[in-house]
Protein backbone atom coordinates (compact mmCIF):
# COMPACT_ATOMS: atom_id res chain seq x y z
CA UNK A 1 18.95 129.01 50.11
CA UNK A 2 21.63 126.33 49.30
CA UNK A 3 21.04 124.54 45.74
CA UNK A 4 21.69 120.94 48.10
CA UNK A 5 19.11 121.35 50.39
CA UNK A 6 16.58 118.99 50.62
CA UNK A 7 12.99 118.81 49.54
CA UNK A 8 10.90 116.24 51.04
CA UNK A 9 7.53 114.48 49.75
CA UNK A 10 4.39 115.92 50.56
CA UNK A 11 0.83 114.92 48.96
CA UNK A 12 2.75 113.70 46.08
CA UNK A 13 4.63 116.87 45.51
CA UNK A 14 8.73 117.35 46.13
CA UNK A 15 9.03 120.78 47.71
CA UNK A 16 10.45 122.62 50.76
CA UNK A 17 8.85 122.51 54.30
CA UNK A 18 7.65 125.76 55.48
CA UNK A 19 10.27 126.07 58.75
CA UNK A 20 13.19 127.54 59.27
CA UNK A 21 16.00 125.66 57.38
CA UNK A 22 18.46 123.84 59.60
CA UNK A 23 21.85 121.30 58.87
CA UNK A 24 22.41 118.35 60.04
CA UNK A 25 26.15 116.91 60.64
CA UNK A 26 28.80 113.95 60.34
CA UNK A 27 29.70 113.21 63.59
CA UNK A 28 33.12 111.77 62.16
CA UNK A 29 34.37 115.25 61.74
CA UNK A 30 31.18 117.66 62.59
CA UNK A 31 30.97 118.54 58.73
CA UNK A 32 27.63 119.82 56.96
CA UNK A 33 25.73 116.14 56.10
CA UNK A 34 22.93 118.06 54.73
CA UNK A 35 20.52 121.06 55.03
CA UNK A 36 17.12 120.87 54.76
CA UNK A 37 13.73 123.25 56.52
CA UNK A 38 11.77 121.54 59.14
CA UNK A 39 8.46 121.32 58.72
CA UNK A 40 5.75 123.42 60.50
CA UNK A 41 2.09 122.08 61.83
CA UNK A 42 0.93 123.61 59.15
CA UNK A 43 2.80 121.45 56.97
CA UNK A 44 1.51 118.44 58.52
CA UNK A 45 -1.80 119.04 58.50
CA UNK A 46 -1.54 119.43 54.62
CA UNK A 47 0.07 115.73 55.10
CA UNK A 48 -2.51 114.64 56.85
CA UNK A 49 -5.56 116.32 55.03
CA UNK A 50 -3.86 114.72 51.45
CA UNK A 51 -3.07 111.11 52.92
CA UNK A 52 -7.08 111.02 53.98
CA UNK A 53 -8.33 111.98 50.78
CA UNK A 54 -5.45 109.87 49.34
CA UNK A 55 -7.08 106.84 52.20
CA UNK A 56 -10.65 107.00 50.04
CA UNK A 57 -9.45 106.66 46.50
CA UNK A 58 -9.98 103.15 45.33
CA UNK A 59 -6.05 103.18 43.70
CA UNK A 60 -4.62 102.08 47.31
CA UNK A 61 -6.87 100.75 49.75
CA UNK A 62 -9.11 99.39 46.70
CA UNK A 63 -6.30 97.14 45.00
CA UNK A 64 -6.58 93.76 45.52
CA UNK A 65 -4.02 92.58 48.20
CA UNK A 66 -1.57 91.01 45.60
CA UNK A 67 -1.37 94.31 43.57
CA UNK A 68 -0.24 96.15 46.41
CA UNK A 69 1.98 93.51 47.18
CA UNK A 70 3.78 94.98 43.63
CA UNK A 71 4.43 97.60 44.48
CA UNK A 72 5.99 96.68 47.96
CA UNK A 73 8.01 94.49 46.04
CA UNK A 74 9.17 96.76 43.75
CA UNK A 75 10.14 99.12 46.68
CA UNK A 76 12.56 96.05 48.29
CA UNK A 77 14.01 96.10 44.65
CA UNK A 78 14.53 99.79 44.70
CA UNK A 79 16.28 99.99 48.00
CA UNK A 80 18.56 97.21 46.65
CA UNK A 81 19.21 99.05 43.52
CA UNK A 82 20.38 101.77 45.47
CA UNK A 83 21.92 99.92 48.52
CA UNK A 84 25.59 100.94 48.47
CA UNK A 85 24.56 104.46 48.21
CA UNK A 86 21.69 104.45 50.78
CA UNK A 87 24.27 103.01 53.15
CA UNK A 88 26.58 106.04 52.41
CA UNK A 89 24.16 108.21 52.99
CA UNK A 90 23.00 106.63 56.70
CA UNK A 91 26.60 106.81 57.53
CA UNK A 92 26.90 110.45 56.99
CA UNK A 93 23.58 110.75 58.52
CA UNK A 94 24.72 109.21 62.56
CA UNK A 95 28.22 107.88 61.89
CA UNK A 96 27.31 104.49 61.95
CA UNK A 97 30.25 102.06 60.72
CA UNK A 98 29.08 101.51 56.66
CA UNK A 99 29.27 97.73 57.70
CA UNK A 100 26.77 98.12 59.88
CA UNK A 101 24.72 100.73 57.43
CA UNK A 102 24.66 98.40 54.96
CA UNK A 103 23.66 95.28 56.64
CA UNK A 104 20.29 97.87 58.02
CA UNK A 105 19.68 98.65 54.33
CA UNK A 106 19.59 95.32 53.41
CA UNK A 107 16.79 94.48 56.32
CA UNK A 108 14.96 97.43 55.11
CA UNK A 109 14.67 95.46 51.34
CA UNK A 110 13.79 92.47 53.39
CA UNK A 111 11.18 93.90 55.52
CA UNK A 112 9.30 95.79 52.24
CA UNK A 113 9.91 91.92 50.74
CA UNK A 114 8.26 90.28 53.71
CA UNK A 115 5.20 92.54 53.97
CA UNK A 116 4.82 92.19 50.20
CA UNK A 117 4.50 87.92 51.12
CA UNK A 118 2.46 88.67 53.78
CA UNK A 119 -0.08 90.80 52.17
CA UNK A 120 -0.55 88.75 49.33
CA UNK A 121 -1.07 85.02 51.16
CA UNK A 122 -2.80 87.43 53.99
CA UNK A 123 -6.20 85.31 54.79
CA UNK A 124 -9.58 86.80 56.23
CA UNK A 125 -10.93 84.39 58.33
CA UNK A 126 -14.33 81.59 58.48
CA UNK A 127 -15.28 81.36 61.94
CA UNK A 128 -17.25 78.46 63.56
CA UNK A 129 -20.84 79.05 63.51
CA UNK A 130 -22.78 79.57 66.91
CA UNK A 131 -26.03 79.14 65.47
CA UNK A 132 -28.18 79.44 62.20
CA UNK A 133 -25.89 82.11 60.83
CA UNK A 134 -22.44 82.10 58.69
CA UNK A 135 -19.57 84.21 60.86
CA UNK A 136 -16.47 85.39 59.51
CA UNK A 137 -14.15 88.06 60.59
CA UNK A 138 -12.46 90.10 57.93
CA UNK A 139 -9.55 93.39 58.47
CA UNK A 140 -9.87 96.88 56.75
CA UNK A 141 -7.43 99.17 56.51
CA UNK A 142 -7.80 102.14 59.81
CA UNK A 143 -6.95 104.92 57.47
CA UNK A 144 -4.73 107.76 57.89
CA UNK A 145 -1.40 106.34 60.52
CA UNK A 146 1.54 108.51 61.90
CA UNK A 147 5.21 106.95 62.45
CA UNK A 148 7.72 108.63 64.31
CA UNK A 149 11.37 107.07 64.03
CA UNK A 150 15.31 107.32 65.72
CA UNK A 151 17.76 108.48 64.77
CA UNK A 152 20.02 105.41 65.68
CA UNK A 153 18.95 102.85 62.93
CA UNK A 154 16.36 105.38 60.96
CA UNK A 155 16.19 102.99 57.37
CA UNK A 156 15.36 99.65 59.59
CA UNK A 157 12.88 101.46 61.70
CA UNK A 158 11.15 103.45 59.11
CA UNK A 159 10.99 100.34 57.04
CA UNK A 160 9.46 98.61 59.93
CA UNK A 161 6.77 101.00 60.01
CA UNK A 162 5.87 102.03 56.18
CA UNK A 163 5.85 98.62 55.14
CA UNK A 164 3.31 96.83 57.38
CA UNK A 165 1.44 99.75 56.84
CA UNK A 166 1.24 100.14 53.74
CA UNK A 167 0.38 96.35 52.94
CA UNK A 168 -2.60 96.95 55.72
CA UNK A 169 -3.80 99.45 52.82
CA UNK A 170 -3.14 102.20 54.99
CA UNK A 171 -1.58 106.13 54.37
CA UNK A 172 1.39 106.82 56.20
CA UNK A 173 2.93 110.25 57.38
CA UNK A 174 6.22 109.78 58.74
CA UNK A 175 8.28 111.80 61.08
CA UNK A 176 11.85 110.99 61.43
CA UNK A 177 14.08 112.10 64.33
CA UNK A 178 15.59 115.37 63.33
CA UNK A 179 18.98 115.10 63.01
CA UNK A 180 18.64 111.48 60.60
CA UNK A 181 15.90 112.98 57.93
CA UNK A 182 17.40 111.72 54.93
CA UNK A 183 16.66 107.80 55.13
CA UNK A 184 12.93 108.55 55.68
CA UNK A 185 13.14 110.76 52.60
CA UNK A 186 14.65 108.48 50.39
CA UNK A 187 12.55 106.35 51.09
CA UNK A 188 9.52 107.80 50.49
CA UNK A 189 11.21 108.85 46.71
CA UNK A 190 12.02 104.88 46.26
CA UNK A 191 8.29 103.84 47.23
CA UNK A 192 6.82 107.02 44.56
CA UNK A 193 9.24 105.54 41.90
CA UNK A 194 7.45 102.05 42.37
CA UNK A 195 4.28 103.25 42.18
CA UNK A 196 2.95 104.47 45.28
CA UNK A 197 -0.09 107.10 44.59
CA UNK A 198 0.25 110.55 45.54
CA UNK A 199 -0.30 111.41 48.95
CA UNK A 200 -0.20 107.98 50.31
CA UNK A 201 3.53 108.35 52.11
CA UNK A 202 4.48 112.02 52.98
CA UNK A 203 7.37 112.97 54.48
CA UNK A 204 7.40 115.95 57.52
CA UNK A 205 11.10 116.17 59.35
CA UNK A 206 11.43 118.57 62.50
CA UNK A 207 11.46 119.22 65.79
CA UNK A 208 9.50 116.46 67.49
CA UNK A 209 7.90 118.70 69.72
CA UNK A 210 6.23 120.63 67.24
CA UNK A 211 5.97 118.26 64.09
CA UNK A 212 5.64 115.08 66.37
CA UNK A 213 2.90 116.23 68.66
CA UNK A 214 1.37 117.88 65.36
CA UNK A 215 0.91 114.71 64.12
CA UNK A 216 -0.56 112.81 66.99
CA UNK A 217 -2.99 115.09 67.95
CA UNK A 218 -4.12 115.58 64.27
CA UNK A 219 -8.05 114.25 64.65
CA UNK A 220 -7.41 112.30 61.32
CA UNK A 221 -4.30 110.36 62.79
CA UNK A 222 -5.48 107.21 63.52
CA UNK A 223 -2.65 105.47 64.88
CA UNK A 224 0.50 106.13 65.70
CA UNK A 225 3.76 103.59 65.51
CA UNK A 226 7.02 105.35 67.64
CA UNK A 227 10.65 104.11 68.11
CA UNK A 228 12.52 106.41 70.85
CA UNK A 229 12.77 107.10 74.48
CA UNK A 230 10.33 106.46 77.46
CA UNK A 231 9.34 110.06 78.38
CA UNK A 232 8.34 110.52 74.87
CA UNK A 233 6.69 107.55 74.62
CA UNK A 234 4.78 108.49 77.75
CA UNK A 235 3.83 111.17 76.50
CA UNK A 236 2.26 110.29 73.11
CA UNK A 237 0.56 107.77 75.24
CA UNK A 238 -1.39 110.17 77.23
CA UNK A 239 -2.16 112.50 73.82
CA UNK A 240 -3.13 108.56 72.43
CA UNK A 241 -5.84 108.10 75.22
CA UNK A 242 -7.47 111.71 74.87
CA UNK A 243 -8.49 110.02 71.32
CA UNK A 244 -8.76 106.54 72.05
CA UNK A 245 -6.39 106.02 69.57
CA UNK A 246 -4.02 102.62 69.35
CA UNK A 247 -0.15 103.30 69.75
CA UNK A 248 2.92 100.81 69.41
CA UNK A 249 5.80 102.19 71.55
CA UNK A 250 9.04 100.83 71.29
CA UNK A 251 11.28 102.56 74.13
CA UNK A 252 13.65 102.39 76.61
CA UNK A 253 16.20 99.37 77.73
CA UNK A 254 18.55 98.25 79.91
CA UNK A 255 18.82 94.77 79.34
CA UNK A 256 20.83 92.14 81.08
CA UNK A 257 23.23 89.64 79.95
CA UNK A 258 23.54 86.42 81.44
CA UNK A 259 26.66 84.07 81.51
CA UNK A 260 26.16 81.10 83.34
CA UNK A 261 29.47 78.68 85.27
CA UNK A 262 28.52 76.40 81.96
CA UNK A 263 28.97 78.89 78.91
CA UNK A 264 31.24 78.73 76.19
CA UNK A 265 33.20 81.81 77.28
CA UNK A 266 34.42 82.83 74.04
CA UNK A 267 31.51 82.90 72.62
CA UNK A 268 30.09 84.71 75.16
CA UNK A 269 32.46 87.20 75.54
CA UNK A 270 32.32 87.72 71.32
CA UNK A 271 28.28 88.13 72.39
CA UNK A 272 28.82 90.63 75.06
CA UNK A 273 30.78 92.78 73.13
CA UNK A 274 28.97 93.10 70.08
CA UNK A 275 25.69 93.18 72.39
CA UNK A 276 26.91 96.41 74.09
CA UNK A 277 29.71 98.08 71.70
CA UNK A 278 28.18 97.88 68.91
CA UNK A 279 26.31 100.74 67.20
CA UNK A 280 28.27 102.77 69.99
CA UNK A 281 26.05 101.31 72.60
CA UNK A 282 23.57 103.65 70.64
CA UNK A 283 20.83 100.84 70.80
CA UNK A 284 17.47 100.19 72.58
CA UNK A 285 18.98 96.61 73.19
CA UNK A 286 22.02 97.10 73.85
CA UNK A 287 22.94 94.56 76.50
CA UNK A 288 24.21 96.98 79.45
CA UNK A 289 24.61 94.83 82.62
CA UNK A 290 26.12 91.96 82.47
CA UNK A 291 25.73 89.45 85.28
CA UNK A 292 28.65 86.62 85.50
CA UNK A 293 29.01 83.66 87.67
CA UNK A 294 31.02 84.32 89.96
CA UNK A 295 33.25 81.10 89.25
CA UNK A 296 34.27 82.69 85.80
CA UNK A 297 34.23 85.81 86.31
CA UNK A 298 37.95 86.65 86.63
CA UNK A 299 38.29 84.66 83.60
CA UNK A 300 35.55 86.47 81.66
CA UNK A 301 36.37 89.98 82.93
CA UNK A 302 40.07 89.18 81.46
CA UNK A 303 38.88 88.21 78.24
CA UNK A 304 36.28 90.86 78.12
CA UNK A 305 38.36 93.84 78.88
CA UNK A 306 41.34 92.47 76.12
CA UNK A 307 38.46 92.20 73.77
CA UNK A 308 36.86 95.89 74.37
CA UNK A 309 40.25 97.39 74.05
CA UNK A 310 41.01 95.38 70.74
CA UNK A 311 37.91 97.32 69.10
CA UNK A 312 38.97 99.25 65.85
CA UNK A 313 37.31 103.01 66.88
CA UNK A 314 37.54 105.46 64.39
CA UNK A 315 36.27 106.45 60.51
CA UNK A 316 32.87 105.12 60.02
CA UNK A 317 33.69 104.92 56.26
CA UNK A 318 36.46 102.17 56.47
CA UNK A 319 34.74 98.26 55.92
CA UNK A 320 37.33 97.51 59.22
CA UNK A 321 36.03 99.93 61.54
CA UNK A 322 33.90 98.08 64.46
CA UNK A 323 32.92 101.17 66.37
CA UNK A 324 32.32 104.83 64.86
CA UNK A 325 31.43 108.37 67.07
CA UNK A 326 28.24 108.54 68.89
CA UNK A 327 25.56 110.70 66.90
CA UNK A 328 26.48 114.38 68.11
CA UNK A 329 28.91 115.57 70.79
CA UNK A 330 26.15 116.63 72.93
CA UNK A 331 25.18 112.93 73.49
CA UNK A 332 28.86 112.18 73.89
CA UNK A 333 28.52 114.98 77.16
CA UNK A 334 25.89 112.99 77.80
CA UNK A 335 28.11 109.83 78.20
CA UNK A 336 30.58 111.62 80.08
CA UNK A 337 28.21 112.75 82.60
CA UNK A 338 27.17 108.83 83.36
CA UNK A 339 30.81 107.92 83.47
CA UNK A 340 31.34 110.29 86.13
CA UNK A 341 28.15 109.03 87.95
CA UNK A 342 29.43 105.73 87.74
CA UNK A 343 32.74 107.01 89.72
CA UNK A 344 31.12 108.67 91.98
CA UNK A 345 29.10 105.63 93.21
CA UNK A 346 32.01 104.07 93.81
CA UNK A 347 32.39 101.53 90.38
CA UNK A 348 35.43 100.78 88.93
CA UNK A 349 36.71 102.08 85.88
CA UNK A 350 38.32 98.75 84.34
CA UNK A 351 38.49 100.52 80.92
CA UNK A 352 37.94 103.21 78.41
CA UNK A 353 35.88 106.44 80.72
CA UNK A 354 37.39 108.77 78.24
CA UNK A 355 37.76 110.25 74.67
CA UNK A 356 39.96 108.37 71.83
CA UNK A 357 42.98 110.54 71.45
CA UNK A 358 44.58 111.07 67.82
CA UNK A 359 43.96 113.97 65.69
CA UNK A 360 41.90 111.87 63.66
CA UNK A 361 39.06 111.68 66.85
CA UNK A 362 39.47 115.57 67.70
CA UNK A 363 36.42 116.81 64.90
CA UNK A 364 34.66 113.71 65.89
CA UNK A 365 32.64 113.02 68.78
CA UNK A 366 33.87 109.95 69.90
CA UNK A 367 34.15 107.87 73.28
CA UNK A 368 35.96 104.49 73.97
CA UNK A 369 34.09 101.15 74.82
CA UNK A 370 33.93 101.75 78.91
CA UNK A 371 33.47 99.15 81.36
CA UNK A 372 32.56 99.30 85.39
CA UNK A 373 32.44 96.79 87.81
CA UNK A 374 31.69 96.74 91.87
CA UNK A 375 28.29 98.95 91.49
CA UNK A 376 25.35 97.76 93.27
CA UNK A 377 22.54 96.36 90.30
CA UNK A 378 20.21 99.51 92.24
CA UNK A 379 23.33 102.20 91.13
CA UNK A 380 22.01 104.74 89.29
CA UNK A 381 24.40 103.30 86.53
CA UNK A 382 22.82 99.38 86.39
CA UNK A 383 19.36 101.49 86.43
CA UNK A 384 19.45 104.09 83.89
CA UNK A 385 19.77 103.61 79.65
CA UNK A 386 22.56 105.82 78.74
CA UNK A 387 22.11 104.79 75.45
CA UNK A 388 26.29 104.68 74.75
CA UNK A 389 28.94 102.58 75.40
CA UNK A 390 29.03 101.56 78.79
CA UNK A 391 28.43 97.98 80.39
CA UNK A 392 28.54 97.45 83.87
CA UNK A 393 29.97 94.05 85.11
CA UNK A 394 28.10 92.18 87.80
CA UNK A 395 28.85 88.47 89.35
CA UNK A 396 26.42 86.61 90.43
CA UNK A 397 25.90 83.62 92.40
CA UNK A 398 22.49 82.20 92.80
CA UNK A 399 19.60 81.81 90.30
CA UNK A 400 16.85 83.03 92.40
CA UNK A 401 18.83 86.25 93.20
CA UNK A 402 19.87 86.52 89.56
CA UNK A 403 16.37 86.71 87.97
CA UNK A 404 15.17 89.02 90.78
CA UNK A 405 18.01 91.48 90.07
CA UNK A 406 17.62 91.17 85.66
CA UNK A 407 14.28 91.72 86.78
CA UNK A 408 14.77 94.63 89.33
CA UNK A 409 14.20 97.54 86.31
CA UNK A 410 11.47 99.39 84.56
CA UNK A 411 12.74 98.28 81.56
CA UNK A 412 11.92 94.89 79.77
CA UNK A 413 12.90 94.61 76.34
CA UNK A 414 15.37 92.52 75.71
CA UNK A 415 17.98 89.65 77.61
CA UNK A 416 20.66 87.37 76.93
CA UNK A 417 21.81 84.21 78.21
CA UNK A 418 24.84 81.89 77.29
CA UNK A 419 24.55 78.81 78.46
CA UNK A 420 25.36 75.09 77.32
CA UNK A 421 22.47 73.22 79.42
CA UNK A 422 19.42 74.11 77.20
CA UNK A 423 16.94 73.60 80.36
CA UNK A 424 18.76 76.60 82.44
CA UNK A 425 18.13 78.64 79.23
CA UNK A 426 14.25 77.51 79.42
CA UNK A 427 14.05 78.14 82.63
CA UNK A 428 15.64 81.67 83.33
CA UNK A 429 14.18 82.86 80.09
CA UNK A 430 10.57 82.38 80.85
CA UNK A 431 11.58 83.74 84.19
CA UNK A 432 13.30 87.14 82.47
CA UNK A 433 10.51 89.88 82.28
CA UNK A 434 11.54 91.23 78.44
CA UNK A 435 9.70 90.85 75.30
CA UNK A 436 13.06 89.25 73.47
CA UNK A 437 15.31 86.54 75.17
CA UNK A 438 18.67 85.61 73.12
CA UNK A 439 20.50 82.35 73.79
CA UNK A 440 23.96 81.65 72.88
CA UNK A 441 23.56 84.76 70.34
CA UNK A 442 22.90 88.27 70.88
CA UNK A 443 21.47 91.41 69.08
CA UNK A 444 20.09 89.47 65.77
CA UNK A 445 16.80 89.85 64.41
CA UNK A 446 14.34 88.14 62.05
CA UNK A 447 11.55 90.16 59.98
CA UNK A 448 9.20 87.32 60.79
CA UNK A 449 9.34 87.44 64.55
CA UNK A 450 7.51 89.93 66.79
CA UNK A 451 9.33 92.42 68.91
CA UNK A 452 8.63 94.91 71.48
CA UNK A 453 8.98 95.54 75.19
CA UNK A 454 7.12 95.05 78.37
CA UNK A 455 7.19 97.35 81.27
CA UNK A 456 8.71 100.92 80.54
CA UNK A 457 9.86 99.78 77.63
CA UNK A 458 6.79 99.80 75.50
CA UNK A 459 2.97 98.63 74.44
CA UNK A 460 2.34 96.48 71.26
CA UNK A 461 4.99 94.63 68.72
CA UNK A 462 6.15 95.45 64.99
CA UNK A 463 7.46 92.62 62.69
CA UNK A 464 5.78 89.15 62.15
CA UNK A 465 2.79 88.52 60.01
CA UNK A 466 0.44 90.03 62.47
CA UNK A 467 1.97 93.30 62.56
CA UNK A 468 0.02 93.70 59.34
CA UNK A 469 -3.04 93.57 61.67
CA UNK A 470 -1.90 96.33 63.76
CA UNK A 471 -2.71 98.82 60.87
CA UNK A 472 -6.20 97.26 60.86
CA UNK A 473 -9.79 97.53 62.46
CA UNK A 474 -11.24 93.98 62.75
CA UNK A 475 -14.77 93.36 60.90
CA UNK A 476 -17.30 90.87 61.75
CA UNK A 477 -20.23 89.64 59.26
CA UNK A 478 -22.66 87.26 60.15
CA UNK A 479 -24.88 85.98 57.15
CA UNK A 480 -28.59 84.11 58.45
CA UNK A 481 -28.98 80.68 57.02
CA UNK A 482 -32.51 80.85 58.75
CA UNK A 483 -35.27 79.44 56.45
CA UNK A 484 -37.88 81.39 59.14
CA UNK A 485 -38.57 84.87 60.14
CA UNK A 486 -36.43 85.96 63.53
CA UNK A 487 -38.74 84.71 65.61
CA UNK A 488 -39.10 87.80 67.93
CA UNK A 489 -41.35 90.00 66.32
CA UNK A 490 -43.72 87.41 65.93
C-alpha cells in the first residue's frame, strides 16, 4: 500500500475503505492524481448505522439553530483558508482550468456561508387559526440523508448538498463520483476541524453501482440528493419509490440558446461561447443548440466560429487557459463518437471535430471546441447531451416555431435568450419549458436562487432558503384555547 493513499472519514474515524484500492488520474497528462480503496456496502452500512446513532445525540440535531450555524460558518472560513490549495487539488482531480477551480471553491465558502444565514434567521411558522385552537407548523430534521455527486464540479455540488443539510440538523453520507473523490474528502476533514461531531458527515467513494445503490437502499437513508445523468437518476427514482422516500435529481440537459434579430451580438456571441465551451462542454447546462435568427445568422456564425477558434486549449494549471481536457480519454471517445454521428446525419463540420495537435495535448485527453450546423433540431445530435464540447447551430425564423422546437426535448433545465426588447424575453421565457431561463447572461448562478430541472432533467430544487426545508419533515401542533370539554363525548 502506497504511504499517499487516501483515507477517508467514517463515523468520525480517518481510515481506509475496505475495497480494492484504485488511482485516479490528471487528464492533462494521464499521471497518478491519487490512490485511494473504494468502499464496500459493508462500509456504508457502518456509515449509515454511525450517522443514525450520530442523528439522536442532542450535540447536532439538539443545538439551537444559531449554534449550528457556527459551525457552518466556520466551515466557509476553512474552505477559504485553504482555497488556493483546494483549487489545486480539483484541478488535478478533472482537469478543470484552476480559474475556473477556484471561482467553484469560492461558491462552496459561499454556499456553507449562506446556509449558516439561513439557519440561524430560519423561522417556524404561526398559522391562522380555524377555530378555538392555536396552529403552527414547525420543521425537524428527517434524519439520516445520502448525497451522491459529479465528477464535473464535485466541491460546488457537494457543498450544495452538505450544507443545506447539515443546517436542516440532518447526518449526511456522501458519495462522490469515483474518479473526483478528493473534494468530498476534504471536505468532510474541513467540516470535523470546525466542529462537526463524529459520525455526522462520512465519507464512502466507489463504484456507484455498488456504493451508490448501497446507500439508497439502506432502510435508514432517508433521503437522497443526486447530481448526474438521467438513467441514473431513473433509477434511484424507482429504488426511491420502493421506500417512499423523497429524492432531488438534478440530471440531464440540452438546453437551447436563443439570439433574437434584436441582440447585442457581441455579447451574445461572448454568452454562447462561454455557455457551451466552457468547463469543456462538461456541464449539465451547457447551452448546446443554439437557435439564431435567421437575419444574423451569417453574421453571428462568423463571429462565433473566430471566437471558438481563438480559445486558449491546453494546461489546466496556467491562470490563461480558457479550456482544459475533458475528464478521461474514454469520455473524449465518447465525443468522438457524437462527432461522427453528427457527420453522418449530414451536419456540417464548421470547426474543431478533432484532437488538439502539439506534443503538449498527446498525454492529455483533449478535444477542440466543435461546431455543426444544417442538422435537423430532431438529429440525434440537437437531441442527445454529449456532455462535451459541441454546439449545434440552428436559424430560426418564427417565434411560434422557435419555442416548439427549444421545447421539442426531454430535457428542461436550463435556456438562454439575448435579446434587447425586455417583453420578447418575458414572453419566450415563460414559454421555454426549463427550470432556469438566462437573459442577456449565461451560465451564472446565485446561492440564493432555486435550481433544478423539469422533464428528464430532474424532480425537486437545491439552493435558496427553502432548500433547507428539503432536509425536513413538516410538523403541525394545534394547542385548544377551549374553555369547555370537546363537546363530543358529552
Amino acid at each position: 500500500m502506497s504511504d499517499n493513499t487516501m483515507q477517508t472519514l467514517f463515523a468520525g474515524e480517518w481510515r481506509h475503505a475496505q475495497g480494492p484500492r484504485y488511482e485516479t488520474f490528471y487528464p492533462h497528462d494521464g499521471s497518478v492524481a491519487g490512490s485511494l480503496h473504494a468502499a464496500t456496502a459493508a462500509d456504508v452500512d457502518h456509515a449509515v448505522q454511525a450517522a443514525e446513532q450520530a442523528r439522536q445525540r442532542p450535540n447536532w440535531a439538539g443545538l439551537k439553530r444559531h449554534e449550528r450555524a457556527a459551525i457552518l460558518h466556520r466551515i466557509a472560513d476553512g474552505i477559504r483558508a485553504r482555497a488556493e490549495e483546494l483549487a489545486q487539488l480539483q484541478r488535478l482531480d478533472n482537469g478543470k482550468p484552476v480559474g475556473e477551480t477556484r471561482a467553484l471553491v469560492a461558491s462552496a465558502a459561499g454556499t456553507f456561508q449562506f446556509f449558516a444565514a439561513a439557519c440561524e434567521t430560519w423561522e417556524d411558522e404561526l398559522t391562522p387559526a380555524r377555530g378555538d385552537f392555536l396552529t403552527m407548523s414547525v420543521h425537524e430534521p428527517l434524519g439520516v440523508v445520502g448525497a451522491i455527486t459529479p465528477w464535473n464540479s464535485p466541491i460546488a455540488s457537494e457543498a450544495q448538498k452538505i450544507a443545506p443539510a447539515l443546517a436542516a440538523g440532518c447526518a449526511m453520507v456522501v458519495k462522490p463520483a469515483e474518479i473526483t473523490p478528493r473534494m468530498a474528502i476534504e471536505l468532510a476533514r474541513i467540516a470535523q476541524q470546525a466542529g462537526l461531531p463524529d459520525g455526522i458527515l462520512s465519507v464512502v467513494p466507489g463504484k456507484g453501482s455498488i456504493v451508490g445503490d448501497a446507500l439508497v437502499r439502506h432502510p435508514l437513508v432517508r433521503r437522497i440528493a443526486f447530481t448526474g445523468g438521467t438513467e441514473v437518476g431513473r433509477g434511484i427514482a424507482r429504488l426511491a419509490a420502493d421506500k417512499l422516500m423523497p429524492v432531488s435529481l438534478e440530471l440531464g440537459g440540452k438546453s437551447p440558446t436563443i439570439v433574437c434579430a434584436d441582440a447585442d451580438l457581441d455579447h451574445a456571441v461572448m454568452g454562447v461561447l462561454f455557455g457551451i465551451f466552457s468547463s469543456s462542454g462538461e456541464s449539465c447546462i451547457a447551452g448546446s443548440r443554439a437557435f439564431v435568427h435567421e437575419s444574423v445568422y451569417s453574421a453571428f456564425r462568423e463571429k462565433l466560429l473566430a471566437g471558438a477558434q481563438a480559445l486558449r486549449v491546453g494546461d489546466p494549471s496556467l491562470a490563461t487557459t480558457q479550456m482544459g481536457p475533458l475528464v478521461s480519454r474514454a469520455h473524449r471517445d465518447t465525443i468522438e463518437r457524437f462527432v461522427e454521428l453528427g457527420r453522418t446525419e449530414g451536419g456540417t463540420l464548421l470547426t474543431g471535430g478533432m484532437r488538439p495537435s502539439g506534443p503538449q495535448y498527446e498525454r492529455g485527453s483533449y478535444y477542440l471546441p466543435t461546431v455543426f450546423e444544417g442538422l435537423p433540431n430532431e438529429a440525434r445530435l440537437c437531441q442527445e447531451e454529449i456532455f462535451g464540447p459541441v454546439l449545434a447551430l440552428l436559424p430560426w425564423r418564427d417565434e411560434a416555431d422557435l419555442i416548439a422546437q427549444c421545447n421539442d426535448s426531454v430535457y428542461g433545465l436550463a435556456s438562454g435568450i439575448w435579446t434587447r426588447d425586455y417583453k420578447a424575453a418575458w414572453r419566450i421565457g415563460r414559454a421555454l419549458e426549463t427550470g432556469t431561463v438566462w437573459i442577456n447572461t449565461y451560465k451564472l448562478f446565485s446561492i440564493s436562487t432555486p435550481f433544478g430541472g423539469v422533464k428528464q432533467s430532474g424532480v425537486g430544487r437545491e439552493k435558496g432558503r427553502r432548500g433547507i426545508l428539503e432536509y425536513c419533515a413538516q410538523k403541525s401542533f394545534y394547542w385548544g384555547l377551549n374553555e369547555s370539554p370537546l363537546p363530543w363525548a358529552r
